[in-house]
C-alpha atoms as a PDB file:
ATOM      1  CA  UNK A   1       7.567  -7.488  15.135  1.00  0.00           C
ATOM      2  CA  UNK A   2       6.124 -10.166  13.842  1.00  0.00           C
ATOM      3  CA  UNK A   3       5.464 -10.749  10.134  1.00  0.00           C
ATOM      4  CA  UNK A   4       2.970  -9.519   7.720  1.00  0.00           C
ATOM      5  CA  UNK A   5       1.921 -12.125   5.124  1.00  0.00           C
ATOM      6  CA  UNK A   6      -0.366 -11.190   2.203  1.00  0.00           C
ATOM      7  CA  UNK A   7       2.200  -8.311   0.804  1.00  0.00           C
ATOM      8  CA  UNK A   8       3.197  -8.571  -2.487  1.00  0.00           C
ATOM      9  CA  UNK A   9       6.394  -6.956  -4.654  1.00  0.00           C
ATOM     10  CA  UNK A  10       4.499  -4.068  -5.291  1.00  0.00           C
ATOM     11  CA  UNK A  11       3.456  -2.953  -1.919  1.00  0.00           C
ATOM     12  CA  UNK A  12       6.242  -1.308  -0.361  1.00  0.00           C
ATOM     13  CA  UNK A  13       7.294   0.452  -3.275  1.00  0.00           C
ATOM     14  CA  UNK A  14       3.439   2.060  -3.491  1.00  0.00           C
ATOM     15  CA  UNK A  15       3.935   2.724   0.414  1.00  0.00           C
ATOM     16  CA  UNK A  16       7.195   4.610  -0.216  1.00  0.00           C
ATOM     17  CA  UNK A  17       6.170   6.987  -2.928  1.00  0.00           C
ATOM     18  CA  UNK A  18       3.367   7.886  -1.046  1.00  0.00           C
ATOM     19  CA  UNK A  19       5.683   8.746   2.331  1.00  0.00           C
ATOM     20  CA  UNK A  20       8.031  10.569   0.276  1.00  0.00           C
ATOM     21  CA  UNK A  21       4.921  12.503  -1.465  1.00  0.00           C
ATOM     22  CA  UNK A  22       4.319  16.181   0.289  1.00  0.00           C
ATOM     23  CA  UNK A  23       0.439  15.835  -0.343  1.00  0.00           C
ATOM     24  CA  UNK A  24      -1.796  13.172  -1.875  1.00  0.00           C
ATOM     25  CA  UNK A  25      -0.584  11.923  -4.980  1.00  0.00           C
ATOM     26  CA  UNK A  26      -2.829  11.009  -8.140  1.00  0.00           C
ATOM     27  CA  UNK A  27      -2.775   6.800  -8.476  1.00  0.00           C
ATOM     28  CA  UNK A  28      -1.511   7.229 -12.212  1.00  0.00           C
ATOM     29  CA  UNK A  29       1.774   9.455 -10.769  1.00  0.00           C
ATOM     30  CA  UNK A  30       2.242   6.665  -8.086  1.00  0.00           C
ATOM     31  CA  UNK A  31       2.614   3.786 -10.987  1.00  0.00           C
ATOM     32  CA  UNK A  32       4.421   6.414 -12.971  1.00  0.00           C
ATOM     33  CA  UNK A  33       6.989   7.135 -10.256  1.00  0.00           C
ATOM     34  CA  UNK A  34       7.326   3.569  -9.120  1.00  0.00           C
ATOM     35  CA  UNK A  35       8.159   1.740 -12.294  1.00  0.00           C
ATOM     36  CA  UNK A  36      10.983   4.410 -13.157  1.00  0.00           C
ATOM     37  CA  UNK A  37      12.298   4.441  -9.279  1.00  0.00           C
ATOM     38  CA  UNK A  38      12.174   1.301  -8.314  1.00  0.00           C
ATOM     39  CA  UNK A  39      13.412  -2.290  -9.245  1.00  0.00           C
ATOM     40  CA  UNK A  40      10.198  -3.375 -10.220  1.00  0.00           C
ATOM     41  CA  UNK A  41       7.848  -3.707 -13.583  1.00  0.00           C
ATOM     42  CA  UNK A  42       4.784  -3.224 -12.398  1.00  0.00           C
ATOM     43  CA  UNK A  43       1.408  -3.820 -14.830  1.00  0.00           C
ATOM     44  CA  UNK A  44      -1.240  -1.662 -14.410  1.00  0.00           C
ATOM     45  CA  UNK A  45      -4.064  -4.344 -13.563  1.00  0.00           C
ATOM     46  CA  UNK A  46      -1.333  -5.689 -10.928  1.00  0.00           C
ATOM     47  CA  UNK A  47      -0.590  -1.760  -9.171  1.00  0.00           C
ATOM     48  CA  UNK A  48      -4.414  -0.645  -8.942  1.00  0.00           C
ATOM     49  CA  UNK A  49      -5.360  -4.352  -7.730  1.00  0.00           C
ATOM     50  CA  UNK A  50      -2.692  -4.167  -4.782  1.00  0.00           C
ATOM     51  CA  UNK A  51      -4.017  -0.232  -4.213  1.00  0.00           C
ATOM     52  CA  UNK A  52      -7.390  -1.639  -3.323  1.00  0.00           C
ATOM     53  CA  UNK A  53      -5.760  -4.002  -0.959  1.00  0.00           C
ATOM     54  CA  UNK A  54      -3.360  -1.902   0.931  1.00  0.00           C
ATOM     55  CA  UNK A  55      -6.527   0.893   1.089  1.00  0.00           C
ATOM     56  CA  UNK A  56      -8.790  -1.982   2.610  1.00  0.00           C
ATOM     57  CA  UNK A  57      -5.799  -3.016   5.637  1.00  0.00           C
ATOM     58  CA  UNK A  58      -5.614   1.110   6.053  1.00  0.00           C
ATOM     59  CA  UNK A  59      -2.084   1.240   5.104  1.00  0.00           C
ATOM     60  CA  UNK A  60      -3.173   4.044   2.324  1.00  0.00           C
ATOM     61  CA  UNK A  61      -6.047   6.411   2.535  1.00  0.00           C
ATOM     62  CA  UNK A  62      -7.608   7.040  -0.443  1.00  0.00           C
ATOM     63  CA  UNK A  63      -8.865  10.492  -0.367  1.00  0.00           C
ATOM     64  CA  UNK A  64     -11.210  11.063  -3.531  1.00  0.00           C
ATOM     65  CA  UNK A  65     -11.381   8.981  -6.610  1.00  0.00           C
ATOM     66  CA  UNK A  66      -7.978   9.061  -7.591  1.00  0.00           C
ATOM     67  CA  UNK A  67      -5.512  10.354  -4.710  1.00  0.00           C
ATOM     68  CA  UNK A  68      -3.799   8.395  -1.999  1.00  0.00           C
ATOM     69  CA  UNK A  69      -1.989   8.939   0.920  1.00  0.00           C
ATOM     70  CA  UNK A  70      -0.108   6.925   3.094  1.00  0.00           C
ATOM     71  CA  UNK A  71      -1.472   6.546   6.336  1.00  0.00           C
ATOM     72  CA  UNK A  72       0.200   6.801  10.133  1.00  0.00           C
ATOM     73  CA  UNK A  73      -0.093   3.138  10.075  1.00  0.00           C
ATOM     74  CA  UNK A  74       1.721   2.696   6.286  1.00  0.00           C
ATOM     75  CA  UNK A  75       4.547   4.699   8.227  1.00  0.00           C
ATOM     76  CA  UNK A  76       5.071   3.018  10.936  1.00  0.00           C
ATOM     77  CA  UNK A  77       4.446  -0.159   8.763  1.00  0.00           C
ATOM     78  CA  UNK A  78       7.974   1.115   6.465  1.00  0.00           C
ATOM     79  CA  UNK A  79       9.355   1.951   9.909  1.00  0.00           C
ATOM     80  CA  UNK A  80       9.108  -1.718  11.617  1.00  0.00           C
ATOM     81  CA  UNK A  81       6.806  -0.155  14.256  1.00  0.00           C
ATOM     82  CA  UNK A  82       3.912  -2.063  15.009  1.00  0.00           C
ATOM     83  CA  UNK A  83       2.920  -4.485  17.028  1.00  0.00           C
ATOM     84  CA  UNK A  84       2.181  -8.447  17.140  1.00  0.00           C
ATOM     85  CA  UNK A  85      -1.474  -7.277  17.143  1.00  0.00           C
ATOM     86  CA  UNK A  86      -1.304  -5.255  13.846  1.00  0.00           C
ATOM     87  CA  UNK A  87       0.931  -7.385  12.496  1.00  0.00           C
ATOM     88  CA  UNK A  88      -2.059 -10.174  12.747  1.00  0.00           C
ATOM     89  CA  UNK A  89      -4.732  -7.114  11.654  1.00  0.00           C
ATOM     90  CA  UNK A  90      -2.851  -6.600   8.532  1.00  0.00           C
ATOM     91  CA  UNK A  91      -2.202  -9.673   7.173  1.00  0.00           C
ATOM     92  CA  UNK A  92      -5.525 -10.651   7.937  1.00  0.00           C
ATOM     93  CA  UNK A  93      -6.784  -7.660   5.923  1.00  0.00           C
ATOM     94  CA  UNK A  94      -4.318  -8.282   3.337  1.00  0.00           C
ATOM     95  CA  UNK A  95      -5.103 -12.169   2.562  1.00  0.00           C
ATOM     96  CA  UNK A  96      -8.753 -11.703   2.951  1.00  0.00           C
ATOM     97  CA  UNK A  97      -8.688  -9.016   0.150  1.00  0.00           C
ATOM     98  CA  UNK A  98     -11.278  -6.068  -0.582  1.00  0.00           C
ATOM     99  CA  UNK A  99     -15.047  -6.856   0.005  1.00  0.00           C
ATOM    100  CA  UNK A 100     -15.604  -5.943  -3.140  1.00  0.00           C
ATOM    101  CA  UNK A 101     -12.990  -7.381  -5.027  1.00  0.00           C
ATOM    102  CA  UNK A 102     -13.790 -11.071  -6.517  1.00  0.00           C
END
């Protein structure tokens, strides 16, 4: 697999609540569960910033205005299972950032 560049410290650990998560999980219970689970202080600003991005390269649905779910592609992501071809999508998607964001 080749690499994905534009992920950041907080990334996986978002990705891996959300796969361990039974149903969609509130964005505040997310940063909550992260920065008492995982090696990682993670501000606020920082954790809904790098939300936005890993919605926009469709690693994490976001269902209504504040749940999230990981998607089939976040999975395989954790699991090392995509191809050159993603690989390329998503760090695209991840350097280029959210339309919106500025």
């Amino acid at each position: 697999m080749r690499p994905v560049f534009g992920m950041k410290d907080a990334d996986k650990p978002i990705l891996r609540v959300l796969r361990r998560a039974e149903f969609p999980k509130r964005s505040s219970t997310i940063l909550w569960v992260m920065n008492r689970e995982y090696d990682i202080e993670v501000a606020e600003s920082t954790f809904y910033r790098r939300l936005k991005y890993l919605v926009h390269a469709e690693l994490v649905e976001k269902i209504d205005e504040s749940y999230y779910d990981i998607t089939d592609l976040g999975e395989r992501f954790l699991d090392e299972d995509i191809s050159d071809s993603e690989a390329a999508e998503l760090s695209q998607r991840l350097q280029e950032g959210p339309p919106d964001d500025s």
